[in-house]
C-alpha atoms as a PDB file:
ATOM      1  CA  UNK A   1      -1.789 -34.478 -59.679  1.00  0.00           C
ATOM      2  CA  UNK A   2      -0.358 -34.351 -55.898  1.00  0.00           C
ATOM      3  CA  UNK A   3       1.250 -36.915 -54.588  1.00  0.00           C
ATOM      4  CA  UNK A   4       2.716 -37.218 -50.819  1.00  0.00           C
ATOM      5  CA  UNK A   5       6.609 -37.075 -50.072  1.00  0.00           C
ATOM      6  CA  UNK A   6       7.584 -39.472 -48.079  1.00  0.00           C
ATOM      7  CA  UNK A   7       9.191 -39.193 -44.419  1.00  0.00           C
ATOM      8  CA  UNK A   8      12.901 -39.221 -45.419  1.00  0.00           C
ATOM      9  CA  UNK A   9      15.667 -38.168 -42.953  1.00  0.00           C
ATOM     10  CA  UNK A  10      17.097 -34.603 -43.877  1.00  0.00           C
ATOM     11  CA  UNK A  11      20.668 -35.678 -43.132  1.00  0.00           C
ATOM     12  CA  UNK A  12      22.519 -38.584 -42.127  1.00  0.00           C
ATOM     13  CA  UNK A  13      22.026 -38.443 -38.647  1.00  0.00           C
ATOM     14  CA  UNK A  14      18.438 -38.512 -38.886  1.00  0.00           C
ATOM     15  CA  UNK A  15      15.076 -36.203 -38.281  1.00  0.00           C
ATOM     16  CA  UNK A  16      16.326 -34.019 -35.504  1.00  0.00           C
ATOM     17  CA  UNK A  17      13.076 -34.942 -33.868  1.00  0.00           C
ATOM     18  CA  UNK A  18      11.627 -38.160 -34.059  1.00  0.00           C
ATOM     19  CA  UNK A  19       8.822 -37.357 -32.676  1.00  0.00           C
ATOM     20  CA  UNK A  20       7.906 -35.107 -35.280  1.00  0.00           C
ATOM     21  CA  UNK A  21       9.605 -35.391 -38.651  1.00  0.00           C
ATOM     22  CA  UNK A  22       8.765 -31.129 -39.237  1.00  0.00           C
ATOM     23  CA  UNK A  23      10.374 -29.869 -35.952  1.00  0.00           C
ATOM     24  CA  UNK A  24      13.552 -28.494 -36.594  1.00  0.00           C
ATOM     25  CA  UNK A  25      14.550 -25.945 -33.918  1.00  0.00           C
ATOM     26  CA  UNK A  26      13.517 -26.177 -30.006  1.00  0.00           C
ATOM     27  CA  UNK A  27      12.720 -28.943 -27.108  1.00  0.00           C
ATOM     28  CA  UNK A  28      12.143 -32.410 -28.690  1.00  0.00           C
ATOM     29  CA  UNK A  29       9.947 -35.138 -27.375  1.00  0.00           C
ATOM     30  CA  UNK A  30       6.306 -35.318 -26.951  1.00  0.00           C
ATOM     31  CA  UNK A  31       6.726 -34.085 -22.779  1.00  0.00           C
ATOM     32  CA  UNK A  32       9.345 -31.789 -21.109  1.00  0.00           C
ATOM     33  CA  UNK A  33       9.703 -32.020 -17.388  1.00  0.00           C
ATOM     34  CA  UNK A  34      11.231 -29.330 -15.126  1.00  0.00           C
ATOM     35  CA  UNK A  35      11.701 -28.895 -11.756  1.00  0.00           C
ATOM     36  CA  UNK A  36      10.663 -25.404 -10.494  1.00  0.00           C
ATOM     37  CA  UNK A  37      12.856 -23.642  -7.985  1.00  0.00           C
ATOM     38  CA  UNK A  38       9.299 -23.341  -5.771  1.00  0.00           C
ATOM     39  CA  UNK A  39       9.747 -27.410  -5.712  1.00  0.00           C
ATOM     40  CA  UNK A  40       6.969 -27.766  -8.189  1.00  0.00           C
ATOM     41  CA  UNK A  41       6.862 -29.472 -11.507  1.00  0.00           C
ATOM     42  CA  UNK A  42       6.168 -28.292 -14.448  1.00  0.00           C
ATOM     43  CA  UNK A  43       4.806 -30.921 -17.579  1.00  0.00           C
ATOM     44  CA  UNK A  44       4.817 -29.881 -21.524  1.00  0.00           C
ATOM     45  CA  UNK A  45       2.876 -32.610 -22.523  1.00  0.00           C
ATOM     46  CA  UNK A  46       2.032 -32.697 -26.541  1.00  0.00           C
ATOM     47  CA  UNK A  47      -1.704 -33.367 -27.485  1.00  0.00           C
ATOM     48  CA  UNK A  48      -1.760 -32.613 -30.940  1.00  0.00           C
ATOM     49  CA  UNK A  49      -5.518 -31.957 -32.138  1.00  0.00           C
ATOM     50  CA  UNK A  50      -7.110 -31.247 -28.679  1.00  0.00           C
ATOM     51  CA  UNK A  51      -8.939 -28.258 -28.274  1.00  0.00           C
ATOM     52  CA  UNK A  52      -9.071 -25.986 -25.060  1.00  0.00           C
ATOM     53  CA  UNK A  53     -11.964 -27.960 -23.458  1.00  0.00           C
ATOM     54  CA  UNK A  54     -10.944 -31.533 -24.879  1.00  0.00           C
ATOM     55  CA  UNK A  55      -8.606 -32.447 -21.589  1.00  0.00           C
ATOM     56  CA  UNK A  56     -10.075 -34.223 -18.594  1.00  0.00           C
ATOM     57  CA  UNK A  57      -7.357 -34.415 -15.712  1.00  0.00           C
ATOM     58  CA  UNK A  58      -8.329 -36.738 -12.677  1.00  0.00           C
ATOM     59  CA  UNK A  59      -6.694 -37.216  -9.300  1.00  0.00           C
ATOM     60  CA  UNK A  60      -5.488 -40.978  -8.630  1.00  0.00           C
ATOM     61  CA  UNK A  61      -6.416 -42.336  -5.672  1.00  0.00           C
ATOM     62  CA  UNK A  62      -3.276 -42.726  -4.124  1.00  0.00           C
ATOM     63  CA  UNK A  63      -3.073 -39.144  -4.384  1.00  0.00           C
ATOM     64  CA  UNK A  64       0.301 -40.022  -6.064  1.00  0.00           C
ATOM     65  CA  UNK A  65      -0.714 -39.177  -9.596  1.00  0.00           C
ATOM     66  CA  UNK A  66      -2.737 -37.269 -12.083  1.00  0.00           C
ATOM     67  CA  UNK A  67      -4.854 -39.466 -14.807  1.00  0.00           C
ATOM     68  CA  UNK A  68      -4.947 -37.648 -18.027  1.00  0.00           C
ATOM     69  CA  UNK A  69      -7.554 -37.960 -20.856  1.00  0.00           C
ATOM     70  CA  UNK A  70      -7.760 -36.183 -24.179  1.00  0.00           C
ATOM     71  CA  UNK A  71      -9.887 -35.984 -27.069  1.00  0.00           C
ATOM     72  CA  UNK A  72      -8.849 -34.247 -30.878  1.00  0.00           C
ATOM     73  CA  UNK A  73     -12.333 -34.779 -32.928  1.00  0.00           C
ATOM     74  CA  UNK A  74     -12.134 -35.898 -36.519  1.00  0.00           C
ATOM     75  CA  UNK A  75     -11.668 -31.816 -37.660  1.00  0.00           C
ATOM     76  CA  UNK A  76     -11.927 -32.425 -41.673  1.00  0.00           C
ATOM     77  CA  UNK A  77     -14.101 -35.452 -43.717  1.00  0.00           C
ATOM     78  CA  UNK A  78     -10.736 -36.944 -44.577  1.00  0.00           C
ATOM     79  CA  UNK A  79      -8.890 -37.224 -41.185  1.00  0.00           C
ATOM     80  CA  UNK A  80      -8.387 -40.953 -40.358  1.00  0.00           C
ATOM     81  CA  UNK A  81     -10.016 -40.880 -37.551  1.00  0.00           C
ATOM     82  CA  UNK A  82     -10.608 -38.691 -33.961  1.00  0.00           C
ATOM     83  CA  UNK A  83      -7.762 -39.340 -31.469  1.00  0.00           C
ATOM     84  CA  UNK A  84      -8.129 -40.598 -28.052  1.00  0.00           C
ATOM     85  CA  UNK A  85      -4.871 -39.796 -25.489  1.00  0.00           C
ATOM     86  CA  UNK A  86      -4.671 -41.495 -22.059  1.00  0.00           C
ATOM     87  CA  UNK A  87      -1.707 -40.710 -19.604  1.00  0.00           C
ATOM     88  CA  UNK A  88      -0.487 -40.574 -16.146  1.00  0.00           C
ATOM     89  CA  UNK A  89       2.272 -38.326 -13.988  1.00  0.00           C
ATOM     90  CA  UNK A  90       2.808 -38.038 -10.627  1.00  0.00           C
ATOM     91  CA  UNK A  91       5.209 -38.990  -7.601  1.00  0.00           C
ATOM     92  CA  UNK A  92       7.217 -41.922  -7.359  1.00  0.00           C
ATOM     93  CA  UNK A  93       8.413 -41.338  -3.948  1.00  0.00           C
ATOM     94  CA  UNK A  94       6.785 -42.567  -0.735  1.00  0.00           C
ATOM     95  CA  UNK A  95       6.939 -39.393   1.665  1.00  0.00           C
ATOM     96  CA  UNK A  96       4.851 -36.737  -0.600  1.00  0.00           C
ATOM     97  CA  UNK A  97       1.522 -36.850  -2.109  1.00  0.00           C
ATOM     98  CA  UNK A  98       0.389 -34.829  -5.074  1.00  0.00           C
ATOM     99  CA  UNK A  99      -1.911 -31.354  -3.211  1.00  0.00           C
ATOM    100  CA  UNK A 100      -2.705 -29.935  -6.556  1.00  0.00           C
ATOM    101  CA  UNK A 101      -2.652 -29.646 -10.210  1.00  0.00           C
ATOM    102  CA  UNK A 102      -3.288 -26.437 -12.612  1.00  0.00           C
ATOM    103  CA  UNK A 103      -3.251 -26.724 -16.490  1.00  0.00           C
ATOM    104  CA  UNK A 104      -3.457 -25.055 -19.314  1.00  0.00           C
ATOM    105  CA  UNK A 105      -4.326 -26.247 -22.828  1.00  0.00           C
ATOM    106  CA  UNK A 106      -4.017 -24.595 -25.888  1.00  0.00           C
ATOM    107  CA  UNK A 107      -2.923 -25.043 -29.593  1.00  0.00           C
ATOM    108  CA  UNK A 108      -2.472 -29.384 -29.179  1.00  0.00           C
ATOM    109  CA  UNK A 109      -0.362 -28.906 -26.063  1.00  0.00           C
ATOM    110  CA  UNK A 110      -0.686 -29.389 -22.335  1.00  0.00           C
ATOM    111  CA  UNK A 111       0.762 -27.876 -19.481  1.00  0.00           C
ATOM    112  CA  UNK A 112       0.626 -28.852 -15.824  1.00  0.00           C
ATOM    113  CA  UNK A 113       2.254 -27.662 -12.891  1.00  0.00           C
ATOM    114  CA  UNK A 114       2.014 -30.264 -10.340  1.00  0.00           C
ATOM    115  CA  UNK A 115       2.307 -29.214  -6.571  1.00  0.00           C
ATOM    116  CA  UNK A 116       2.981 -31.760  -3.709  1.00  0.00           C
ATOM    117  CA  UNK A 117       2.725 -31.754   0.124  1.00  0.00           C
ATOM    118  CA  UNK A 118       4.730 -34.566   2.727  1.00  0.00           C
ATOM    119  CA  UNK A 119       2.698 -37.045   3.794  1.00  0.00           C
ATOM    120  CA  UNK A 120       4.445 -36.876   7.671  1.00  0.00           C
ATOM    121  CA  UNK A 121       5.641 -32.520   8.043  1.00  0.00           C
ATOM    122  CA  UNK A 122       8.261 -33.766  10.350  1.00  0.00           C
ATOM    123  CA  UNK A 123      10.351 -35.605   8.070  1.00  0.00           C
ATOM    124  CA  UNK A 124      12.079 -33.974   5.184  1.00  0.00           C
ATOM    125  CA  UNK A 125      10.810 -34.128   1.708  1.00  0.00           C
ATOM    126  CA  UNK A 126      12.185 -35.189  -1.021  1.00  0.00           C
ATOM    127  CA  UNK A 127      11.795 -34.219  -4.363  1.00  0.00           C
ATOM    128  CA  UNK A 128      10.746 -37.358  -6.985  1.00  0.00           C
ATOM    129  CA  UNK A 129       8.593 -37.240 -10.083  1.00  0.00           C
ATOM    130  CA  UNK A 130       7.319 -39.604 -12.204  1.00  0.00           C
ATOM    131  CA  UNK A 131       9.731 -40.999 -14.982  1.00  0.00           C
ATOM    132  CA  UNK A 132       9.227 -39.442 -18.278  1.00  0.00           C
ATOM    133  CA  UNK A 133       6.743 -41.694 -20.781  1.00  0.00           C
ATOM    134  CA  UNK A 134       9.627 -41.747 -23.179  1.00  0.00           C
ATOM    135  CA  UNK A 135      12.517 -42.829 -21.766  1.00  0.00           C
ATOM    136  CA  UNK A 136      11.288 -44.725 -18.705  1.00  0.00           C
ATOM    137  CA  UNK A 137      13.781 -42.905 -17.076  1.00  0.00           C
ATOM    138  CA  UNK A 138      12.870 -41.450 -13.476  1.00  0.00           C
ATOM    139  CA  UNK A 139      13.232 -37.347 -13.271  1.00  0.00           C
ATOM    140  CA  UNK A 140      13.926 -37.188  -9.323  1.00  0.00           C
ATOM    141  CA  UNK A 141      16.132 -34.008  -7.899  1.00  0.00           C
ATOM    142  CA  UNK A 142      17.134 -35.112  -4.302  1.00  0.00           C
ATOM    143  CA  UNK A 143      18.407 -32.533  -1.634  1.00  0.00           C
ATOM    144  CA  UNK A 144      21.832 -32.048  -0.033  1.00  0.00           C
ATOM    145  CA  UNK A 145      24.953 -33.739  -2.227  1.00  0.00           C
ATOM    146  CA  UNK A 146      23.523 -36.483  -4.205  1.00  0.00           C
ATOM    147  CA  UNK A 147      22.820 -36.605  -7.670  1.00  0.00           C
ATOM    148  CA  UNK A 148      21.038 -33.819  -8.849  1.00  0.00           C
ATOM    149  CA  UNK A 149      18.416 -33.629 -12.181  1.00  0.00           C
ATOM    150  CA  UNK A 150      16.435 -30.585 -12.618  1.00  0.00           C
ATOM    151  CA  UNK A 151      14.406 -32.218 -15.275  1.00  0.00           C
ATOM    152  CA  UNK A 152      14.529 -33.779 -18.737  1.00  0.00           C
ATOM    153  CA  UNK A 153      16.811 -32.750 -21.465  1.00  0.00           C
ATOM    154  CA  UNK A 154      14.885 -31.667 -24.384  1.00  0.00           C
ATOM    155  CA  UNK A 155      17.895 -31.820 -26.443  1.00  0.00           C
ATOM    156  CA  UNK A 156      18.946 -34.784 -25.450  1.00  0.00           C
ATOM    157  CA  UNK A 157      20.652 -36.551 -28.657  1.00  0.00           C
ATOM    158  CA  UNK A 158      18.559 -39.889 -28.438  1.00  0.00           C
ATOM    159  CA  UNK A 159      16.065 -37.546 -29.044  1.00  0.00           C
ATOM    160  CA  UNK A 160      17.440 -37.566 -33.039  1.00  0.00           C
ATOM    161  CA  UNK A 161      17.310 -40.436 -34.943  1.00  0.00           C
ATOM    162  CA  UNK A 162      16.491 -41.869 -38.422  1.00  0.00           C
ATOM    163  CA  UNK A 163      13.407 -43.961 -37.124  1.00  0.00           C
ATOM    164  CA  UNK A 164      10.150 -41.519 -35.868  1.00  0.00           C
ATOM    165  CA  UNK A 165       8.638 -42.615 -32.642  1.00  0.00           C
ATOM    166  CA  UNK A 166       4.865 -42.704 -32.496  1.00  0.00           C
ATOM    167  CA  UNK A 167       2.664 -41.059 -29.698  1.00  0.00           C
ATOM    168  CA  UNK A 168       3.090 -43.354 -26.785  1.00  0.00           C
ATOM    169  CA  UNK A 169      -0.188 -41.877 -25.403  1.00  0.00           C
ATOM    170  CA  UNK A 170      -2.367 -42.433 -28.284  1.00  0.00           C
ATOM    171  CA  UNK A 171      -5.053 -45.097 -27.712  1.00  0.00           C
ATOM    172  CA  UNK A 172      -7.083 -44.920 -30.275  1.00  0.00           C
ATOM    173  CA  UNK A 173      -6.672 -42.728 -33.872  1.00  0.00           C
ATOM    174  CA  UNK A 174      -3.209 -41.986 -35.877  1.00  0.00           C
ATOM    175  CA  UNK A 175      -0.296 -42.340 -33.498  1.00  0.00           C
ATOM    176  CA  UNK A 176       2.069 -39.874 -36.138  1.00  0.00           C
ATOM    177  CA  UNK A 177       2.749 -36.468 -36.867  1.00  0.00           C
ATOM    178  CA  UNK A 178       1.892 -36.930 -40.573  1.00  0.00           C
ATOM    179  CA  UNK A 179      -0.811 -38.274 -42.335  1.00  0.00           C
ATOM    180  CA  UNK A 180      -1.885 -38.146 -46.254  1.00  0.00           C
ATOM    181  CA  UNK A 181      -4.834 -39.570 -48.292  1.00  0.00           C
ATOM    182  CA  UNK A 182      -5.100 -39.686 -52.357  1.00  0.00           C
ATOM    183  CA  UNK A 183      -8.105 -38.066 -52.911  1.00  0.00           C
ATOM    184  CA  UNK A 184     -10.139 -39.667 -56.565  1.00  0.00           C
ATOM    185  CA  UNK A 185      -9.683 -36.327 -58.602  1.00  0.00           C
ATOM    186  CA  UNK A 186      -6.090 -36.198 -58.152  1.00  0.00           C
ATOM    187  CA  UNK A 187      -5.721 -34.170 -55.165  1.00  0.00           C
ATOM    188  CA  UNK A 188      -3.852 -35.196 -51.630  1.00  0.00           C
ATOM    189  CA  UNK A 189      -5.075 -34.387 -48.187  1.00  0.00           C
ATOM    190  CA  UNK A 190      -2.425 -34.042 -45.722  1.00  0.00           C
ATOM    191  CA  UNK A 191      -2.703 -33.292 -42.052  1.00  0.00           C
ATOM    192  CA  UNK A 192       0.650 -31.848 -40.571  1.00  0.00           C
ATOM    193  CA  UNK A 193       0.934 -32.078 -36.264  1.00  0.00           C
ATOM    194  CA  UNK A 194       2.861 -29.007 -34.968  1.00  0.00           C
ATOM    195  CA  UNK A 195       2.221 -28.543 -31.301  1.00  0.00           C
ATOM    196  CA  UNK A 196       2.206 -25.226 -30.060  1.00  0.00           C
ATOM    197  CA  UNK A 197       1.723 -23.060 -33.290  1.00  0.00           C
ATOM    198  CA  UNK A 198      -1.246 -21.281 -33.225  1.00  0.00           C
ATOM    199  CA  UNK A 199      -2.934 -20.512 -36.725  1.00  0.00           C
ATOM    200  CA  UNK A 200      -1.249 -17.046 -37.153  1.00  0.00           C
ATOM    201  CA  UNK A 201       2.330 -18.072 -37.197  1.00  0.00           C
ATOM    202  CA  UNK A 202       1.569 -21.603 -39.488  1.00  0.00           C
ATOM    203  CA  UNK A 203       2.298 -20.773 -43.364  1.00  0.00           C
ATOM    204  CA  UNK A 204       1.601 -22.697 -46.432  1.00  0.00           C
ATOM    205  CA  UNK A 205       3.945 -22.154 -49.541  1.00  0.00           C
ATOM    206  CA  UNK A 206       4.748 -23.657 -52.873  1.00  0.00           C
ATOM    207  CA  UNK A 207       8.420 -23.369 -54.758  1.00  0.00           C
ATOM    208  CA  UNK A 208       9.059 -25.783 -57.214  1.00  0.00           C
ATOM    209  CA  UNK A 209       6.228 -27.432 -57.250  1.00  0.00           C
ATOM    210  CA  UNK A 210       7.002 -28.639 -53.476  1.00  0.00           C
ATOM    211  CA  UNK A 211       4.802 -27.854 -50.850  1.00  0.00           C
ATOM    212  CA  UNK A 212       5.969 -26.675 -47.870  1.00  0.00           C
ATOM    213  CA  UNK A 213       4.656 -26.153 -44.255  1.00  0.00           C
ATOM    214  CA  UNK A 214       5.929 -23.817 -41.596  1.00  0.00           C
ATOM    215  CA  UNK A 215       4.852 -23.038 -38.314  1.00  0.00           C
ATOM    216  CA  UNK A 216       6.624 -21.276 -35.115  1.00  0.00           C
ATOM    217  CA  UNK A 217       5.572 -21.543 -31.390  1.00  0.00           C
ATOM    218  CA  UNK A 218       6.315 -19.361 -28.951  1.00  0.00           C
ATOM    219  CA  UNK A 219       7.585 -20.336 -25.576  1.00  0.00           C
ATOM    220  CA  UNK A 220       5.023 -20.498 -22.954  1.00  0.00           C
ATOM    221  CA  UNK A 221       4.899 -20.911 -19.336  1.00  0.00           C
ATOM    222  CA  UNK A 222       7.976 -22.714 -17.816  1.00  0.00           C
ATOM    223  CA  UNK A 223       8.822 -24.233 -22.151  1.00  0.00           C
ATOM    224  CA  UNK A 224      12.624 -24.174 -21.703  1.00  0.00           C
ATOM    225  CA  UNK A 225      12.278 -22.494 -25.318  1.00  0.00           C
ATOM    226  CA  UNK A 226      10.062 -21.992 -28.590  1.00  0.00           C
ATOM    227  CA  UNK A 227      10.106 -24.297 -31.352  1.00  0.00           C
ATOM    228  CA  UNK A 228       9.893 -24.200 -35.329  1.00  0.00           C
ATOM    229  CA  UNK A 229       8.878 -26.577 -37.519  1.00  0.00           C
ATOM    230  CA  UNK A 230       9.272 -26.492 -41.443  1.00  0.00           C
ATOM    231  CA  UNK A 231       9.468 -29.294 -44.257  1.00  0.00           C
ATOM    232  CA  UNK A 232       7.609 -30.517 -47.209  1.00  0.00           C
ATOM    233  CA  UNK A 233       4.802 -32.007 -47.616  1.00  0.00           C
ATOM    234  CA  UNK A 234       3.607 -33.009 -51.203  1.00  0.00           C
ATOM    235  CA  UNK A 235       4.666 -32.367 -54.568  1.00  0.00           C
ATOM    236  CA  UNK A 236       2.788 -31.194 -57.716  1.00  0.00           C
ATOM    237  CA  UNK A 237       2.646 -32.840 -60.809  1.00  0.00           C
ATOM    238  CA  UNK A 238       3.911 -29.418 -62.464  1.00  0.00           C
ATOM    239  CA  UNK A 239       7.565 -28.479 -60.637  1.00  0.00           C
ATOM    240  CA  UNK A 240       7.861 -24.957 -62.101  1.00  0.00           C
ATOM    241  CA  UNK A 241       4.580 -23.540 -59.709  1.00  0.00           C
ATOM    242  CA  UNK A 242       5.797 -21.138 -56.862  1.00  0.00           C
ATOM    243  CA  UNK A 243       2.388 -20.348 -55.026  1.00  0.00           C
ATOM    244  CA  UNK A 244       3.209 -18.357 -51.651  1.00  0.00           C
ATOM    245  CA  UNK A 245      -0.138 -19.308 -49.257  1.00  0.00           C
ATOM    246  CA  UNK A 246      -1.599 -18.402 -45.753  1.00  0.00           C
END
């Protein structure tokens, strides 16, 4: 017999992520935003499930934002469901336009850099992006001596809580990073979201009859760092079983 553990806070202060109970070292939140020093902006957006070719990125009319759409197919008989994801980021400002957009998907996350042009070349430009999805806070770097934000802070402490957040971009499928089903012979199914681990560097072990998950991802493009996830998952009717797996 398996059964599921459920998605208790490892300290007092709460998961360190709540946007994934498992991540325990690196950027938080399901997007990172950073301002490059070539004026363009780099997105870490977190599609967990999505293959390569499963992202559909559209320009908005106003040529003030990117639409994105994502699909992560139902990959095993007992997922809940497939996931739909449905986002935009752009400009906020009223002097630039969005000129062009690369991305890059791979291993359930997104990246975008996001390149703008002025709207009228003799006045100055500014430099505003859309707010992040999250907060609902606006990421804008302006020039000269005002304030001055060169993007979101992926360690930002209201980032930690006891209460996990679920994917603001899902719009149709399992909004979470975990998800279990009690299968009739006794067994548990349990699908475990780590963005940006590929399948080398995830690990499956046993010790004391708990089952634990592990996964590291490497930093990628403009990622302010890597991240590493780790915690348990289920536990086995018979605690004394230590069963390393790949």
């Amino acid at each position: 017999m398996v059964v599921p553990l459920s998605s208790v806070p490892p300290s007092r202060e709460g998961f360190y992520a709540i946007n994934n109970q498992f991540l325990v070292n690196g950027p938080k939140g399901f997007y990172e935003y950073k301002q490059l020093e070539n004026e363009d902006m780099f997105v870490r957006m977190d599609l967990p499930g999505v293959p390569k070719d499963g992202v559909r990125i559209s320009f908005d009319q106003s040529k003030k934002a990117v639409c994105i759409f994502a699909d992560a197919p139902k990959e095993h008989k007992y997922d809940y469901s497939p996931r739909n994801y449905g986002t935009t980021t752009g400009l906020v400002c009223k002097c630039c336009e969005v000129s062009g957009c690369t991305s890059h998907m791979s291993d359930g996350v997104l990246r975008l850099l996001l390149t703008k042009t002025k709207i009228t070349p003799q006045r100055s430009s500014c430099i505003s992006f859309l707010a992040d999805p999250e907060s609902g806070e606006v990421v804008i770097v302006l020039r000269g001596d005002g304030p001055r934000t060169h993007g979101t802070d992926p360690h930002d402490p209201k980032l930690t809580g006891r209460i996990l957040m679920p994917h603001p971009c899902v719009n149709y499928g399992s909004e979470m990073a975990y998800e279990s089903k009690q299968l009739q012979n006794g067994g548990l199914y349990v699908r475990v979201d780590m963005p940006g681990v590929p399948k080398e560097n995830f690990t499956v072990s046993v010790v004391n009859g708990r089952v634990r998950v592990t996964g590291e991802a490497p930093a990628l493009s403009h990622d302010s760092s890597g991240r590493f996830y780790s915690g348990d998952v289920a536990m086995l009717s018979t605690p004394a079983v230590n069963i390393p797996i790949r």
